[in-house]
Protein backbone atom coordinates (compact mmCIF):
# COMPACT_ATOMS: atom_id res chain seq x y z
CA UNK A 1 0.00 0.00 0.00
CA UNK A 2 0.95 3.25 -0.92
CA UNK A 3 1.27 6.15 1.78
CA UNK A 4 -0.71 9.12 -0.13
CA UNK A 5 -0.03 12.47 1.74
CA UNK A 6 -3.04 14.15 -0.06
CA UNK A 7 -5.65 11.68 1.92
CA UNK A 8 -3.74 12.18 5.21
CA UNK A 9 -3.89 16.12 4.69
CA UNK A 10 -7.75 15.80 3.36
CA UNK A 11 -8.40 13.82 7.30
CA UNK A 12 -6.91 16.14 9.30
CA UNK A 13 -8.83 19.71 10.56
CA UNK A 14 -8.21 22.39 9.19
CA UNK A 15 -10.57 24.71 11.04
CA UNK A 16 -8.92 28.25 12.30
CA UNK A 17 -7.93 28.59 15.73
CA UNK A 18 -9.61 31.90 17.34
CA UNK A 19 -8.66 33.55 20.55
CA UNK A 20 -9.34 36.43 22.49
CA UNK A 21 -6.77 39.23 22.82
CA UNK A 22 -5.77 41.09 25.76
CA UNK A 23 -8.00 44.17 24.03
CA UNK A 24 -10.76 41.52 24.15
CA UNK A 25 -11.17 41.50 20.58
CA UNK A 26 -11.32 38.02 19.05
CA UNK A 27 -8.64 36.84 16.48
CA UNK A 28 -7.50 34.36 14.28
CA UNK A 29 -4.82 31.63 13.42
CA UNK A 30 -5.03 29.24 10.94
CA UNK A 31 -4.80 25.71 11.76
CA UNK A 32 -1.60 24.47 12.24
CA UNK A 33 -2.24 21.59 10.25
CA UNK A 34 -2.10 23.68 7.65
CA UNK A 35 1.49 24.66 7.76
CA UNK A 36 4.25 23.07 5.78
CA UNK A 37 6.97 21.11 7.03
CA UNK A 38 9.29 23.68 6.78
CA UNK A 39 7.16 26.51 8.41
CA UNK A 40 6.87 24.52 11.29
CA UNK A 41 10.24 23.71 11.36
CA UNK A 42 11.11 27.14 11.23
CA UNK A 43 8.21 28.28 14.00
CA UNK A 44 9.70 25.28 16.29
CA UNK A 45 13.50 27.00 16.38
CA UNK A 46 12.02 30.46 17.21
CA UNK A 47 11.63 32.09 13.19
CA UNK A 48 8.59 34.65 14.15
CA UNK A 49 8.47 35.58 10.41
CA UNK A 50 6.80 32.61 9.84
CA UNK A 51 3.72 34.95 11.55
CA UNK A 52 4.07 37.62 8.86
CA UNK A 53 3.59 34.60 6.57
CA UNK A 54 0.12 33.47 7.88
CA UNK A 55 -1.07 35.87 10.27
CA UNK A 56 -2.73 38.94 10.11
CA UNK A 57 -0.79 42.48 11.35
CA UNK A 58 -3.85 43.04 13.53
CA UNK A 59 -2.97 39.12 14.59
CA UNK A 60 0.63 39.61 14.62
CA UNK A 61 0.11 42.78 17.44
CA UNK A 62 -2.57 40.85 19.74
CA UNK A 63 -0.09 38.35 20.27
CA UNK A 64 2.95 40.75 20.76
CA UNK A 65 0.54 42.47 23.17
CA UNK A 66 -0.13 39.07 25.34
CA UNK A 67 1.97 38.75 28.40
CA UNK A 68 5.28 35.43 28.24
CA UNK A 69 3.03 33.67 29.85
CA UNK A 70 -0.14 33.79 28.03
CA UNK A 71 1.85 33.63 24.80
CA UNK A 72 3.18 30.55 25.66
CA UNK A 73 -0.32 29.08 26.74
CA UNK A 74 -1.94 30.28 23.46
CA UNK A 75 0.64 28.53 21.61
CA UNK A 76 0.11 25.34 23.11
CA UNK A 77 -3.50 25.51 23.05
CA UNK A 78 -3.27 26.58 19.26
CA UNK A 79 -1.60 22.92 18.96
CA UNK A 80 -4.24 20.74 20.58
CA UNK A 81 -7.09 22.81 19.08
CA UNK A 82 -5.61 20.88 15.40
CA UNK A 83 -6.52 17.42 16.71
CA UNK A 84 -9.72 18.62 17.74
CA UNK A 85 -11.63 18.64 14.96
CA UNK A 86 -12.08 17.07 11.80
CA UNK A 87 -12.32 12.93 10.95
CA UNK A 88 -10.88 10.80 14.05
CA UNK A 89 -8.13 8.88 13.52
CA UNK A 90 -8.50 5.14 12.39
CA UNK A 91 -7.51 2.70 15.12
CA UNK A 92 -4.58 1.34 13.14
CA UNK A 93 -3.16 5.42 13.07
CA UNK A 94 -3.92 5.82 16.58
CA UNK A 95 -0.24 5.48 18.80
CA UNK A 96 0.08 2.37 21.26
CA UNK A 97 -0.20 3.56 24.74
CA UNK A 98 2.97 3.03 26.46
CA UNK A 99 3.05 0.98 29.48
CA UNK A 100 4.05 2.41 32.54
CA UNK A 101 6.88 1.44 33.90
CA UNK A 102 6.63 -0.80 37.47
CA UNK A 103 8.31 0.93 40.21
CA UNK A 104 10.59 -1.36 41.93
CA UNK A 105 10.46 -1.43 45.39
């Protein structure tokens, strides 16, 4: 069987991620399923232009406006909000739970 990208990509959500800034205004990312490889790659090692690329300016400032903290919550939120919609995985996509490990006494 052949592994076809296209039906993978077509699965996954692709809904926009919204968010209320600091100003109370609401705003919007777009999924990050919808990034490439290597915008996420860049985004990952700390390459903010990769915001110019698919956000907004008024975006771009809501976030600059959010205090470390917050930022760094919204970003990880803006990660689990990709797996939360769209088609559920099949069972034979889904990762093994590991076992946890005994502890020895």
């Amino acid at each position: 069987m052949t592994f076809d990208a296209r039906k993978i990509a077509a699965a996954q959500s692709t809904t926009p991620f919204e968010f209320i800034g600091m100003d109370g205004k609401t705003y919007e990312l777009p999924n990050i399923n919808t990034l490439t490889g290597a915008q996420g790659r860049r985004l990952k090692s700390g390459d903010d232009s990769v915001l110019e690329e698919i956000a907004t300016e008024e975006t771009q400032a809501a976030m600059d406006a959010l205090p470390l903290g917050v930022q760094e919550e919204l970003s990880r939120a803006w990660v689990k909000a990709s797996g939360e919609s769209g088609k559920e995985a099949s069972p034979s996509s889904r990762r093994p739970k590991r076992p946890k490990a005994s502890r020895s006494t």
